[in-house]
PDB file of N, CA and C in Angstrom:
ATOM      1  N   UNK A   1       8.894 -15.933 -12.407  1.00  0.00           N
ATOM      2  CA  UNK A   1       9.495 -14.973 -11.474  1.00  0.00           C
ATOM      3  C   UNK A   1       8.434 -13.981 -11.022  1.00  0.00           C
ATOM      4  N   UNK A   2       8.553 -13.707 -10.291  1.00  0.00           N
ATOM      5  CA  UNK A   2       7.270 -12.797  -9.309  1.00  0.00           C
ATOM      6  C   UNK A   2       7.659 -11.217  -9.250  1.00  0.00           C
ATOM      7  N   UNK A   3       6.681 -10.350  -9.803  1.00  0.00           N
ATOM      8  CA  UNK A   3       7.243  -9.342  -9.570  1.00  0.00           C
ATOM      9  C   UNK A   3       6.292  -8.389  -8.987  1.00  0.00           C
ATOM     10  N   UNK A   4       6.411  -7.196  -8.318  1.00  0.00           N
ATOM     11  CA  UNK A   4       5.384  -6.784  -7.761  1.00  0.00           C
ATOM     12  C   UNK A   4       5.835  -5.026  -7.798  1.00  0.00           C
ATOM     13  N   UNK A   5       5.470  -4.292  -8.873  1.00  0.00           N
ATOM     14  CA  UNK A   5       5.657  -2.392  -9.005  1.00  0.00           C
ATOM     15  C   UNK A   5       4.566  -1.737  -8.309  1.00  0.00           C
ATOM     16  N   UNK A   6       5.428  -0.850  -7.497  1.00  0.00           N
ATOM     17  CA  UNK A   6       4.210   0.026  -6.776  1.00  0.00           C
ATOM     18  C   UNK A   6       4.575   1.570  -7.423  1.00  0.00           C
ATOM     19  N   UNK A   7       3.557   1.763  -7.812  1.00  0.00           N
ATOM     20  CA  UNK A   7       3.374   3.581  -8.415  1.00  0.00           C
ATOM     21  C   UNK A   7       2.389   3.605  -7.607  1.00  0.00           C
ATOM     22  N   UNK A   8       2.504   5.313  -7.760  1.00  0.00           N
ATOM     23  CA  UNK A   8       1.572   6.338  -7.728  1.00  0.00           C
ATOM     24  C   UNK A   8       1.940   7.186  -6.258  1.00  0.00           C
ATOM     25  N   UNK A   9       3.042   7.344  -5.945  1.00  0.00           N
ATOM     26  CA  UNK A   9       3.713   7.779  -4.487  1.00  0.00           C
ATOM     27  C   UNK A   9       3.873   9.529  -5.338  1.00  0.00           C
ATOM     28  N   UNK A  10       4.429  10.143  -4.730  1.00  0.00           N
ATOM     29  CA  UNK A  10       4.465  11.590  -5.064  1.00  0.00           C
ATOM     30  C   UNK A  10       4.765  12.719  -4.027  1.00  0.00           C
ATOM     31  N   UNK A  11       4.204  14.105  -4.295  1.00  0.00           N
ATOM     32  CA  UNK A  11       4.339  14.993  -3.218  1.00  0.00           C
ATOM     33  C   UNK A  11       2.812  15.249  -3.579  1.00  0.00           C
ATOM     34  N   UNK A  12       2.420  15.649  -1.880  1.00  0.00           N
ATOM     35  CA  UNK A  12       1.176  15.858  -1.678  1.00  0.00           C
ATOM     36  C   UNK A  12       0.590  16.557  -0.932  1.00  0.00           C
ATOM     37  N   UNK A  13       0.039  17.474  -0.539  1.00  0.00           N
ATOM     38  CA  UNK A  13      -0.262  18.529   0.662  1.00  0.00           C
ATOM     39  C   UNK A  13      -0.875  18.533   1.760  1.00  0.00           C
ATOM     40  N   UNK A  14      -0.525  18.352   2.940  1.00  0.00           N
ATOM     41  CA  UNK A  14      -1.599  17.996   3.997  1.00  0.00           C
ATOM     42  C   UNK A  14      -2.895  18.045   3.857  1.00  0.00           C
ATOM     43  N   UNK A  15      -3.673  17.233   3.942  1.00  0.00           N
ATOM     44  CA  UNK A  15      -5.686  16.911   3.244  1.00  0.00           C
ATOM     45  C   UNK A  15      -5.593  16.483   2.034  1.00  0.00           C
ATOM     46  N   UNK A  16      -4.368  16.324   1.505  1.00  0.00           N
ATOM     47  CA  UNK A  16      -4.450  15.733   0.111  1.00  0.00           C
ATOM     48  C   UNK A  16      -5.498  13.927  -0.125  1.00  0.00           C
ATOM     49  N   UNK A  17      -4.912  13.884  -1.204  1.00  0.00           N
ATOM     50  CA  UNK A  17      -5.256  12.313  -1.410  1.00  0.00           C
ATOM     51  C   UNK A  17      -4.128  11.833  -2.235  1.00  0.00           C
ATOM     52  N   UNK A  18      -4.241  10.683  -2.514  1.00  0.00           N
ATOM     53  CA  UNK A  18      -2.846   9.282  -3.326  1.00  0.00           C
ATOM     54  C   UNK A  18      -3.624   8.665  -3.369  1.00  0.00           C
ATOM     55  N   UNK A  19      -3.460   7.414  -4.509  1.00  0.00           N
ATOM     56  CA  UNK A  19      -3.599   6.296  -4.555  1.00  0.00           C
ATOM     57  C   UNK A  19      -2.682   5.438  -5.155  1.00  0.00           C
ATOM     58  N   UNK A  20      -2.502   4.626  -4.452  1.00  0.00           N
ATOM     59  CA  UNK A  20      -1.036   4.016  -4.874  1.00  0.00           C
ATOM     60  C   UNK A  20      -1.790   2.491  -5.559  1.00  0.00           C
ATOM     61  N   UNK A  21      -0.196   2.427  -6.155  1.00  0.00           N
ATOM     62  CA  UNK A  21      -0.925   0.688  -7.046  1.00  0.00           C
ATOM     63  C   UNK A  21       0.034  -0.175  -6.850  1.00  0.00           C
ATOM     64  N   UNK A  22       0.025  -1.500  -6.863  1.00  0.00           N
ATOM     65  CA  UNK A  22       0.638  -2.781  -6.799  1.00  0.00           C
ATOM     66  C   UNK A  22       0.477  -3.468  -8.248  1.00  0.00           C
ATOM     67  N   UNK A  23       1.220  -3.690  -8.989  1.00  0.00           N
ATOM     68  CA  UNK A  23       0.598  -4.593 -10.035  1.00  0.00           C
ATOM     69  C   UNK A  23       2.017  -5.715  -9.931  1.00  0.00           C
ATOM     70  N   UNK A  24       1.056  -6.716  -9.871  1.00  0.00           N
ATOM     71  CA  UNK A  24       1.662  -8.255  -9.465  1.00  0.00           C
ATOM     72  C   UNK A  24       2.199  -8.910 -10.798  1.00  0.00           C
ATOM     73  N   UNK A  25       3.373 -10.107 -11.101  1.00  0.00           N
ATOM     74  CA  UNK A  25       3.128 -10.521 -12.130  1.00  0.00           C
ATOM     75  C   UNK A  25       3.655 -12.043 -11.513  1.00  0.00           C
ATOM     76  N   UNK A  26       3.343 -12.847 -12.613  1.00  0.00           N
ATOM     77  CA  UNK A  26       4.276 -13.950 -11.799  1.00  0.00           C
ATOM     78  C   UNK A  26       3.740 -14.723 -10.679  1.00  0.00           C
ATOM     79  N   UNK A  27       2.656 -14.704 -10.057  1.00  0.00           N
ATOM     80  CA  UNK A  27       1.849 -15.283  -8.979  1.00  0.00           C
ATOM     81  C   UNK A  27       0.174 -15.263  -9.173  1.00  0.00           C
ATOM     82  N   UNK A  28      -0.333 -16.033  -8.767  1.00  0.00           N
ATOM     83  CA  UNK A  28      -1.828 -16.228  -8.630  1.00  0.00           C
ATOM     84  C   UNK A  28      -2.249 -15.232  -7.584  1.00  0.00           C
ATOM     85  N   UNK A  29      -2.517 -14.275  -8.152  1.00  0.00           N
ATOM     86  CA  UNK A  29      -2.930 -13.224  -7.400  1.00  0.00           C
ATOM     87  C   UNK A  29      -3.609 -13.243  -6.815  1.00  0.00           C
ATOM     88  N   UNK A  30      -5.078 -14.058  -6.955  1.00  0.00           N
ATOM     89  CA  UNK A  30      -6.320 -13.490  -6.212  1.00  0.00           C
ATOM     90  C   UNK A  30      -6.444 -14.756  -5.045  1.00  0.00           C
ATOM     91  N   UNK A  31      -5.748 -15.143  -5.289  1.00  0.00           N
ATOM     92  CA  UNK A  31      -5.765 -16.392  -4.067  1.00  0.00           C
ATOM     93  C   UNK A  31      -4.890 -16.270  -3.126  1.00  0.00           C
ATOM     94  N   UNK A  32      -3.977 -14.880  -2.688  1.00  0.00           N
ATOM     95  CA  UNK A  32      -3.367 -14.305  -2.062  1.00  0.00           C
ATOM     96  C   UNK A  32      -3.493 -13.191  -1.290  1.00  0.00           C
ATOM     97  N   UNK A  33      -3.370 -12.681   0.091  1.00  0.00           N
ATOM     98  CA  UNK A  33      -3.551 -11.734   0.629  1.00  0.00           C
ATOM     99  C   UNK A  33      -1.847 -10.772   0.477  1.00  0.00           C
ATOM    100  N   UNK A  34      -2.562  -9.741   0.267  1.00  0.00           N
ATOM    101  CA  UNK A  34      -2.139  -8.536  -0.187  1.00  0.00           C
ATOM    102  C   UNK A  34      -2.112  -7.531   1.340  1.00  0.00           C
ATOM    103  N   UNK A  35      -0.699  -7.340   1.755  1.00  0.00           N
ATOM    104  CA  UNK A  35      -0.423  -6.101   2.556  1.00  0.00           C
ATOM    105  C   UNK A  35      -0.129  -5.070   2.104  1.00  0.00           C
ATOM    106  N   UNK A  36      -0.022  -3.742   2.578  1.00  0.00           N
ATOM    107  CA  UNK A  36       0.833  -2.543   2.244  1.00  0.00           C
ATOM    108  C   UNK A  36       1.557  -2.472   3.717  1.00  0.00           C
ATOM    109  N   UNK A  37       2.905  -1.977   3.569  1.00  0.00           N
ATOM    110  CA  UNK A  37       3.681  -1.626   4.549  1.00  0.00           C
ATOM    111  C   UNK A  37       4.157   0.271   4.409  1.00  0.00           C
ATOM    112  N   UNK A  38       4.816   0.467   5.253  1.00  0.00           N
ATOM    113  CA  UNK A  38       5.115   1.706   5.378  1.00  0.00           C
ATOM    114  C   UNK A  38       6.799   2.055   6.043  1.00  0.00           C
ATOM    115  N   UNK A  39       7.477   2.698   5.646  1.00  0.00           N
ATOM    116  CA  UNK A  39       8.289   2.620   6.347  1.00  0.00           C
ATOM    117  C   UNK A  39       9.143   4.221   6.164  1.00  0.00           C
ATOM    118  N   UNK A  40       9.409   5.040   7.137  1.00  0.00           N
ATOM    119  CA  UNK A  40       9.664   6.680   7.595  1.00  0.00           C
ATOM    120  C   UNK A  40      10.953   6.764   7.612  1.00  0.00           C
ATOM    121  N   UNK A  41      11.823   8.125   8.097  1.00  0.00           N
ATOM    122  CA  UNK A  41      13.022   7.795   7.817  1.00  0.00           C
ATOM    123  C   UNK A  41      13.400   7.722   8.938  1.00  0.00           C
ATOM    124  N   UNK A  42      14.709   6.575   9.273  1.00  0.00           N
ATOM    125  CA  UNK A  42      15.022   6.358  10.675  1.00  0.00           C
ATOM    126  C   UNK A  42      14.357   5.750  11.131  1.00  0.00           C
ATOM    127  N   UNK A  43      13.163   5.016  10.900  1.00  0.00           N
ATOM    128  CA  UNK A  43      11.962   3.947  11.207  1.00  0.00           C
ATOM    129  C   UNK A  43      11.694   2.539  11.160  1.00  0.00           C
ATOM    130  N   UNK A  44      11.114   2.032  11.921  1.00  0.00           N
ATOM    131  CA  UNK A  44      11.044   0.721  11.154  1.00  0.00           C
ATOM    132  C   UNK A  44       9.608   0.641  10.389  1.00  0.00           C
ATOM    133  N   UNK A  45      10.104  -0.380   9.494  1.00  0.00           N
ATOM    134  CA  UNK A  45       8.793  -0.750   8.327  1.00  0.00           C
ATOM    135  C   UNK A  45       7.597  -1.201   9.262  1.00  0.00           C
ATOM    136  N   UNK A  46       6.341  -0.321   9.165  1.00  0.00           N
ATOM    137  CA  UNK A  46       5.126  -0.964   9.907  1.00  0.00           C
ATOM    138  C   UNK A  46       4.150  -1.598   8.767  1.00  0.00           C
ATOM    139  N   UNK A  47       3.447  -1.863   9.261  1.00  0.00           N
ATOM    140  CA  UNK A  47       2.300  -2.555   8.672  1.00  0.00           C
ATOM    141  C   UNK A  47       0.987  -1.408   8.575  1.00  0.00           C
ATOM    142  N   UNK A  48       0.529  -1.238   7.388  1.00  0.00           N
ATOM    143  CA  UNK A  48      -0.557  -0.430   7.281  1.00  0.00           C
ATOM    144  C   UNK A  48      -1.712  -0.814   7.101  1.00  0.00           C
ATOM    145  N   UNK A  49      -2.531  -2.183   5.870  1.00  0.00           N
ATOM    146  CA  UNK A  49      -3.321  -2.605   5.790  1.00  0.00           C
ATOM    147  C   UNK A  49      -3.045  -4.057   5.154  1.00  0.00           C
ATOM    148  N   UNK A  50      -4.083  -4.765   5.216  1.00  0.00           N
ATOM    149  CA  UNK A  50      -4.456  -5.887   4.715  1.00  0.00           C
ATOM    150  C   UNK A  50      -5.656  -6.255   4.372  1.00  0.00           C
ATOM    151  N   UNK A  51      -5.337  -7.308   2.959  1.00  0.00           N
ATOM    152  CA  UNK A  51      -7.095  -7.873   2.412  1.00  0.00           C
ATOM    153  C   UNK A  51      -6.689  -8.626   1.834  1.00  0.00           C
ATOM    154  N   UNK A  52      -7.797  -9.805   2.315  1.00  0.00           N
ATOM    155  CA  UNK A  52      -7.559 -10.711   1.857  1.00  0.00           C
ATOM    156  C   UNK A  52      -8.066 -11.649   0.841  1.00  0.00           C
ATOM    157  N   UNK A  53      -7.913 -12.705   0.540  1.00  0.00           N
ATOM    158  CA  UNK A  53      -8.343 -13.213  -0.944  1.00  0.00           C
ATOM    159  C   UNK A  53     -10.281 -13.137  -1.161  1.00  0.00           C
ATOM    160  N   UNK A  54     -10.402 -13.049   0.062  1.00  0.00           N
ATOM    161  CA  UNK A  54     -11.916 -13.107   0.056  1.00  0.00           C
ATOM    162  C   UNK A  54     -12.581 -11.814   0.682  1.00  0.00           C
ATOM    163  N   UNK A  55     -11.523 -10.653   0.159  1.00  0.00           N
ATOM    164  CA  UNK A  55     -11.826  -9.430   0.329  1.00  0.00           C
ATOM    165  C   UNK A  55     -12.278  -8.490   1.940  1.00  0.00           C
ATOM    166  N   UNK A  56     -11.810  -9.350   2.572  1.00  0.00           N
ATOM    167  CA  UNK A  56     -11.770  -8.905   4.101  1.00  0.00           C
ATOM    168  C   UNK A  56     -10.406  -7.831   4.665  1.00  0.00           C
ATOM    169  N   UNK A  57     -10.621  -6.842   5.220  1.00  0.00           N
ATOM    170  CA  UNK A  57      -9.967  -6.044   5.318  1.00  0.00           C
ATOM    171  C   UNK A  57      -9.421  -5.647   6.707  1.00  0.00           C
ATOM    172  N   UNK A  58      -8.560  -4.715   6.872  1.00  0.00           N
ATOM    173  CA  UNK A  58      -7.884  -4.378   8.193  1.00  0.00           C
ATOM    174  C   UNK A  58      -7.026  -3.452   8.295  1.00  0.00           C
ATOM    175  N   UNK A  59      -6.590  -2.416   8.962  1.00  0.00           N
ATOM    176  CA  UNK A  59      -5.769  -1.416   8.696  1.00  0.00           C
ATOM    177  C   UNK A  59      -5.680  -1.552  10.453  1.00  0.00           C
ATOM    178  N   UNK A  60      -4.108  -1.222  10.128  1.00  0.00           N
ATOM    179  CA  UNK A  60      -3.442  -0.001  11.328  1.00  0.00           C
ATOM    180  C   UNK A  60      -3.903   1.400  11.822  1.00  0.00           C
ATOM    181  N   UNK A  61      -4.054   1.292  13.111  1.00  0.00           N
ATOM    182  CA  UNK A  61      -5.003   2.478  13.856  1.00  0.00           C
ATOM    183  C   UNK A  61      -4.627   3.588  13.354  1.00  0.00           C
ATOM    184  N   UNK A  62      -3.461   3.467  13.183  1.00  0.00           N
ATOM    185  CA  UNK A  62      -3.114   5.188  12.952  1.00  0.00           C
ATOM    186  C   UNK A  62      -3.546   5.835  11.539  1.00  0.00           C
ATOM    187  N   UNK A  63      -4.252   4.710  10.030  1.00  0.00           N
ATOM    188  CA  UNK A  63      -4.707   5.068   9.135  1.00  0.00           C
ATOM    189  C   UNK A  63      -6.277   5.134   9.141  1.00  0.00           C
ATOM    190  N   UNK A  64      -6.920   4.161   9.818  1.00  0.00           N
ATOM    191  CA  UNK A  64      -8.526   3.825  10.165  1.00  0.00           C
ATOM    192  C   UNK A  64      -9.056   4.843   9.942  1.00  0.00           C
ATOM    193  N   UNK A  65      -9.701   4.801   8.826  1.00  0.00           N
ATOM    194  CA  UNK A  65     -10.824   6.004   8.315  1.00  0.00           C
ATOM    195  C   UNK A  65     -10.216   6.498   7.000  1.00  0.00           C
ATOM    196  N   UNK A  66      -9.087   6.743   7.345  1.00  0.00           N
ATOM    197  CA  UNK A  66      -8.101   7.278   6.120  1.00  0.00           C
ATOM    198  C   UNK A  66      -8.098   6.521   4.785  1.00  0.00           C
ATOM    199  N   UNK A  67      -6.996   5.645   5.222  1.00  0.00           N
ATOM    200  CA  UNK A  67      -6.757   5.034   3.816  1.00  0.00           C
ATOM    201  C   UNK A  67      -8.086   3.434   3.877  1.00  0.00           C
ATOM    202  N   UNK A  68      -7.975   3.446   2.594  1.00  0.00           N
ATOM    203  CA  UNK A  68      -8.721   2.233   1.928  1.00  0.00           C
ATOM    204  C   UNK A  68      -8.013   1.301   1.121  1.00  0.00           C
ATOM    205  N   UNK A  69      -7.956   0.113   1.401  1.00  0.00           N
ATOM    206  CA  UNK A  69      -7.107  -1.001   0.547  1.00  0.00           C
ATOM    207  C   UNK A  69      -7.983  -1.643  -0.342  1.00  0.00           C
ATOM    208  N   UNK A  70      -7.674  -2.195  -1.401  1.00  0.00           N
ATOM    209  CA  UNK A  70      -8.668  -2.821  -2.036  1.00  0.00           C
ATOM    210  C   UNK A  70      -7.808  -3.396  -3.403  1.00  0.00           C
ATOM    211  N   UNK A  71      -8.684  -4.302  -4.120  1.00  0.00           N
ATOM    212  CA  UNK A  71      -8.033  -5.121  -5.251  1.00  0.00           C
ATOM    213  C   UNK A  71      -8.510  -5.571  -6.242  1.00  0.00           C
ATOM    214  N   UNK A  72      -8.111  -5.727  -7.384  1.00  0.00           N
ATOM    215  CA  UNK A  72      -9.031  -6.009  -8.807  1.00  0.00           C
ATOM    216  C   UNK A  72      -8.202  -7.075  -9.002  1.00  0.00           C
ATOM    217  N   UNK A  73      -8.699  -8.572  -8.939  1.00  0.00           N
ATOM    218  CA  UNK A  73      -8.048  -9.575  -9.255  1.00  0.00           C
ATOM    219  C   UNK A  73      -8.144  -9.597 -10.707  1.00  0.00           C
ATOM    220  N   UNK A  74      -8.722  -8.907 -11.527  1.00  0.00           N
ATOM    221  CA  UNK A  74      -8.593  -9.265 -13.117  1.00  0.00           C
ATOM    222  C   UNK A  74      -7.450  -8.632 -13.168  1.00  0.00           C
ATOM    223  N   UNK A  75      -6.928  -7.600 -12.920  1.00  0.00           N
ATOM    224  CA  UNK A  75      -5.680  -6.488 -13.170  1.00  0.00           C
ATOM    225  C   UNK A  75      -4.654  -7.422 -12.746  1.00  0.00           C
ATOM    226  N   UNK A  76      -4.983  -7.971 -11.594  1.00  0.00           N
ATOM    227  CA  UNK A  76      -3.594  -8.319 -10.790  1.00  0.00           C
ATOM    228  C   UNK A  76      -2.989  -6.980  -9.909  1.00  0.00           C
ATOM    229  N   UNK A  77      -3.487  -6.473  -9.694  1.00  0.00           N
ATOM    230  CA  UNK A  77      -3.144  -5.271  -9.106  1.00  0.00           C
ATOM    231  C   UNK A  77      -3.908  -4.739  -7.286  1.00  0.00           C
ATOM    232  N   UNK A  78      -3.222  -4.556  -6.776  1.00  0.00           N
ATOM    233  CA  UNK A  78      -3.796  -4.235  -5.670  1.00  0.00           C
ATOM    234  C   UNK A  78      -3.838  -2.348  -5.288  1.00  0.00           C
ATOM    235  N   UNK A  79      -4.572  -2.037  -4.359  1.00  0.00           N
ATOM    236  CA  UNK A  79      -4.534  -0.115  -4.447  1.00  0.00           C
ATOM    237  C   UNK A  79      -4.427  -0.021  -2.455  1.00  0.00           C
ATOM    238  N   UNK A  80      -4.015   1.100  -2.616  1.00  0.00           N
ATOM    239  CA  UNK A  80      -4.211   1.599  -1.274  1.00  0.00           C
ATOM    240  C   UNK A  80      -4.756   3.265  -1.670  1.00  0.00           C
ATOM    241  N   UNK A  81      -6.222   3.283  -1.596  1.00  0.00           N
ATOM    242  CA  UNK A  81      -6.918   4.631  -1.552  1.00  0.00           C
ATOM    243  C   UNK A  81      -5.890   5.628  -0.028  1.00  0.00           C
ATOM    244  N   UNK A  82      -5.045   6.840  -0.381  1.00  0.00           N
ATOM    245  CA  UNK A  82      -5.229   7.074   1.234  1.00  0.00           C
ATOM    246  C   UNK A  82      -5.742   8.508   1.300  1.00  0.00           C
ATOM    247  N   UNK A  83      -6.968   9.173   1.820  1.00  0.00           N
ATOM    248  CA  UNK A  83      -6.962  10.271   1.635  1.00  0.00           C
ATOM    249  C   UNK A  83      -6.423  10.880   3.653  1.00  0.00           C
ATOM    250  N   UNK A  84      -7.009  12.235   3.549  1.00  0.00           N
ATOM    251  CA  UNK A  84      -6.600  13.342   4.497  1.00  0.00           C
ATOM    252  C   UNK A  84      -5.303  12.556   5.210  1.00  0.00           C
ATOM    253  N   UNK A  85      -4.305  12.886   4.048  1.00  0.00           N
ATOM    254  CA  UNK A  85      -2.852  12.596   4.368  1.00  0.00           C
ATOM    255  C   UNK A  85      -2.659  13.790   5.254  1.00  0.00           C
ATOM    256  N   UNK A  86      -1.476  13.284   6.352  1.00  0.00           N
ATOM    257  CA  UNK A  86      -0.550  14.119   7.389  1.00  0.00           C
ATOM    258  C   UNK A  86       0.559  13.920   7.114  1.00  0.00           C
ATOM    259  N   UNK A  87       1.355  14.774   7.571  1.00  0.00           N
ATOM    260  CA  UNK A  87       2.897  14.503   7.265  1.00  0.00           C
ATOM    261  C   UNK A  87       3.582  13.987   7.802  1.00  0.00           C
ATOM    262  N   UNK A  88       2.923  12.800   8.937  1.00  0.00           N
ATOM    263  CA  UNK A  88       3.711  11.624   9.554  1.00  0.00           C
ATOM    264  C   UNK A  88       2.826  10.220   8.714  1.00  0.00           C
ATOM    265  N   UNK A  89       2.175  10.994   7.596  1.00  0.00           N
ATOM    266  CA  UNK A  89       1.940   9.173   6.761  1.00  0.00           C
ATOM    267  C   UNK A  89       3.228   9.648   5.662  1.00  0.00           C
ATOM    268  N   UNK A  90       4.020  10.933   5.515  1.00  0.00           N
ATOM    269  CA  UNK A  90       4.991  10.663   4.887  1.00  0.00           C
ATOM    270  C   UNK A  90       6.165   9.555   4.872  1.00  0.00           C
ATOM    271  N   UNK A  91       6.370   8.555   3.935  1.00  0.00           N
ATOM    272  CA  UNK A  91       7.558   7.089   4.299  1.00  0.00           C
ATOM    273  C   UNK A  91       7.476   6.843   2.826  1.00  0.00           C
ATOM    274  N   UNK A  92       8.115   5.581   2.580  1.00  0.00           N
ATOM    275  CA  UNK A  92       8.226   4.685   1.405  1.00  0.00           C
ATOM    276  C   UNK A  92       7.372   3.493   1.504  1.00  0.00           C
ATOM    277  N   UNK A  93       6.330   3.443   0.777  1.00  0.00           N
ATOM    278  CA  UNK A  93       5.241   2.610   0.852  1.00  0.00           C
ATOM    279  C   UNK A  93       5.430   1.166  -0.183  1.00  0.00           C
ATOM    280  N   UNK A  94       5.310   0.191   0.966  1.00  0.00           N
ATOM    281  CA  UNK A  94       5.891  -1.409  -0.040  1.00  0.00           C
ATOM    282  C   UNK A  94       4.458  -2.083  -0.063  1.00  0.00           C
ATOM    283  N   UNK A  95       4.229  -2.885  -1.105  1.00  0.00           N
ATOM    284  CA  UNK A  95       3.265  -3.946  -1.308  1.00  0.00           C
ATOM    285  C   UNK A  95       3.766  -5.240  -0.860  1.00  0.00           C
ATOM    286  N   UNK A  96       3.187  -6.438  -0.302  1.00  0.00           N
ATOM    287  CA  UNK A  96       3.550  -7.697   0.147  1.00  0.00           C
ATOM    288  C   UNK A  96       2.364  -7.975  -0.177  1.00  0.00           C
ATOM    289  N   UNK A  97       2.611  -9.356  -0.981  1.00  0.00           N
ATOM    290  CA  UNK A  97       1.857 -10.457  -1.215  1.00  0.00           C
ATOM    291  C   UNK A  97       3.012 -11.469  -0.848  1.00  0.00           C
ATOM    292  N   UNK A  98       1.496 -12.418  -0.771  1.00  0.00           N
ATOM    293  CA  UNK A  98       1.828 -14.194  -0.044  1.00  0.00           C
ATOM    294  C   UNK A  98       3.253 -14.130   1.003  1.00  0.00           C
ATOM    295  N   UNK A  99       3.321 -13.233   1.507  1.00  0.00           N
ATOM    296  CA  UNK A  99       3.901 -13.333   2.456  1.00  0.00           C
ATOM    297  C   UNK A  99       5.885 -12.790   2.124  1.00  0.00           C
ATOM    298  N   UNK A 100       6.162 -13.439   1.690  1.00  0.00           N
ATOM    299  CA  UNK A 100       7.394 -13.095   0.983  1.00  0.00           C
ATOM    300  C   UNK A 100       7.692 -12.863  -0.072  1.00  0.00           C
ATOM    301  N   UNK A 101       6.871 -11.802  -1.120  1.00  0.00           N
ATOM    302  CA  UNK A 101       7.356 -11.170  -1.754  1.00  0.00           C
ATOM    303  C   UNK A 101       6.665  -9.606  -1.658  1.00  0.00           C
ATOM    304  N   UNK A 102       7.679  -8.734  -1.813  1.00  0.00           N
ATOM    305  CA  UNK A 102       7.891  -6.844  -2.114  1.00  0.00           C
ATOM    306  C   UNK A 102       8.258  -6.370  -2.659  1.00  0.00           C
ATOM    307  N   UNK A 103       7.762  -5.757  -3.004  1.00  0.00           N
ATOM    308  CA  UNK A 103       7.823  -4.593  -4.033  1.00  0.00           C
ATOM    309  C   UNK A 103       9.006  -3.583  -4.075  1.00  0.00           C
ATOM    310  N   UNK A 104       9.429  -2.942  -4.764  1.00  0.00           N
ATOM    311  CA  UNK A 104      10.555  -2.078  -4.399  1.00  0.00           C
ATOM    312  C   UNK A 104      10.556  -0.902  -3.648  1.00  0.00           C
ATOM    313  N   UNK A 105       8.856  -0.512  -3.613  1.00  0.00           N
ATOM    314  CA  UNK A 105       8.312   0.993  -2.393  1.00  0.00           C
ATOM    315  C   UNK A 105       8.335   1.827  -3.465  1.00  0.00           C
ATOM    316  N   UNK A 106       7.800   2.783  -3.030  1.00  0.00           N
ATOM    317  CA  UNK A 106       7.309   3.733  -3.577  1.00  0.00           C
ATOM    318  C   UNK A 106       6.980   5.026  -2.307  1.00  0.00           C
ATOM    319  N   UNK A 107       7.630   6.454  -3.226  1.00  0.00           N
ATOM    320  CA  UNK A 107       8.011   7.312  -2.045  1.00  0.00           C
ATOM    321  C   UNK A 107       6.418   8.220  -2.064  1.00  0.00           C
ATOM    322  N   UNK A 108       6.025   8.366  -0.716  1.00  0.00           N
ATOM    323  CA  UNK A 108       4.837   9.759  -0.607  1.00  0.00           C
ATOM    324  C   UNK A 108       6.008  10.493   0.059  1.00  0.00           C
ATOM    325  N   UNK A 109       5.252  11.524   0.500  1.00  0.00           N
ATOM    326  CA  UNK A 109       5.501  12.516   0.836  1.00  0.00           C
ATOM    327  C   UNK A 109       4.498  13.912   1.208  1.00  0.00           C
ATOM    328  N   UNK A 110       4.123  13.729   2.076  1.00  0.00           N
ATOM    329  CA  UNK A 110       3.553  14.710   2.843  1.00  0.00           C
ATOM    330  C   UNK A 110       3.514  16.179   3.375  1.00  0.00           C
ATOM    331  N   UNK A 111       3.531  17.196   2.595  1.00  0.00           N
ATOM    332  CA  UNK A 111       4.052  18.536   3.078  1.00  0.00           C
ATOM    333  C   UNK A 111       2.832  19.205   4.041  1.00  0.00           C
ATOM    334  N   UNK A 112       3.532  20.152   4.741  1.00  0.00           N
ATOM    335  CA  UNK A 112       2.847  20.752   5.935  1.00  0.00           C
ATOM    336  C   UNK A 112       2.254  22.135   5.205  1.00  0.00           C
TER     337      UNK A 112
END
């Protein structure tokens, strides 16, 4: 069974930093690309970053520069570094691997 916990969401102060975690169980992790999603209230779920099994990366414009994705295939765990948070990256932040499976989210929160 596949399971996928995201910690490390919180309250945080505009210029802050987070780093959130994914830890996978249940799947061959490193032979899988790893998304983070995002999703606000009243919003739909966007797409924030991606990397993939061979460590190639990509983010959504509106984080570029900001956050950093990245992954320790020994852990099984994937991260999303995000620093100089705003209070429209405030949402509930999901992990996706191999495509169809997520995580349960995990809340930031962004104060002004």
């Amino acid at each position: 069974q596949v399971q996928l916990v995201e910690s490390g969401g919180g309250l945080v102060q505009a210029g802050g930093s987070r780093r959130l975690s994914c830890a996978a169980s249940g799947i061959s992790f490193s032979i899988n690309t790893i998304k983070w999603y995002r999703q606000a209230p009243g919003k739909q779920r966007e797409w924030v970053a991606t990397i993939t099994s061979g460590g190639s990366t990509n983010y959504a414009d509106s984080v570029k520069g900001r956050f950093t994705i990245s992954r320790d295939n020994a852990k099984n765990t994937g991260y999303l570094q995000m620093n100089s948070l705003k209070p429209e990256d405030t949402a509930v932040y999901y992990c996706n691997v191999a495509i169809i499976y997520w995580g349960q989210g995990t809340q930031v929160t962004v104060s002004s």
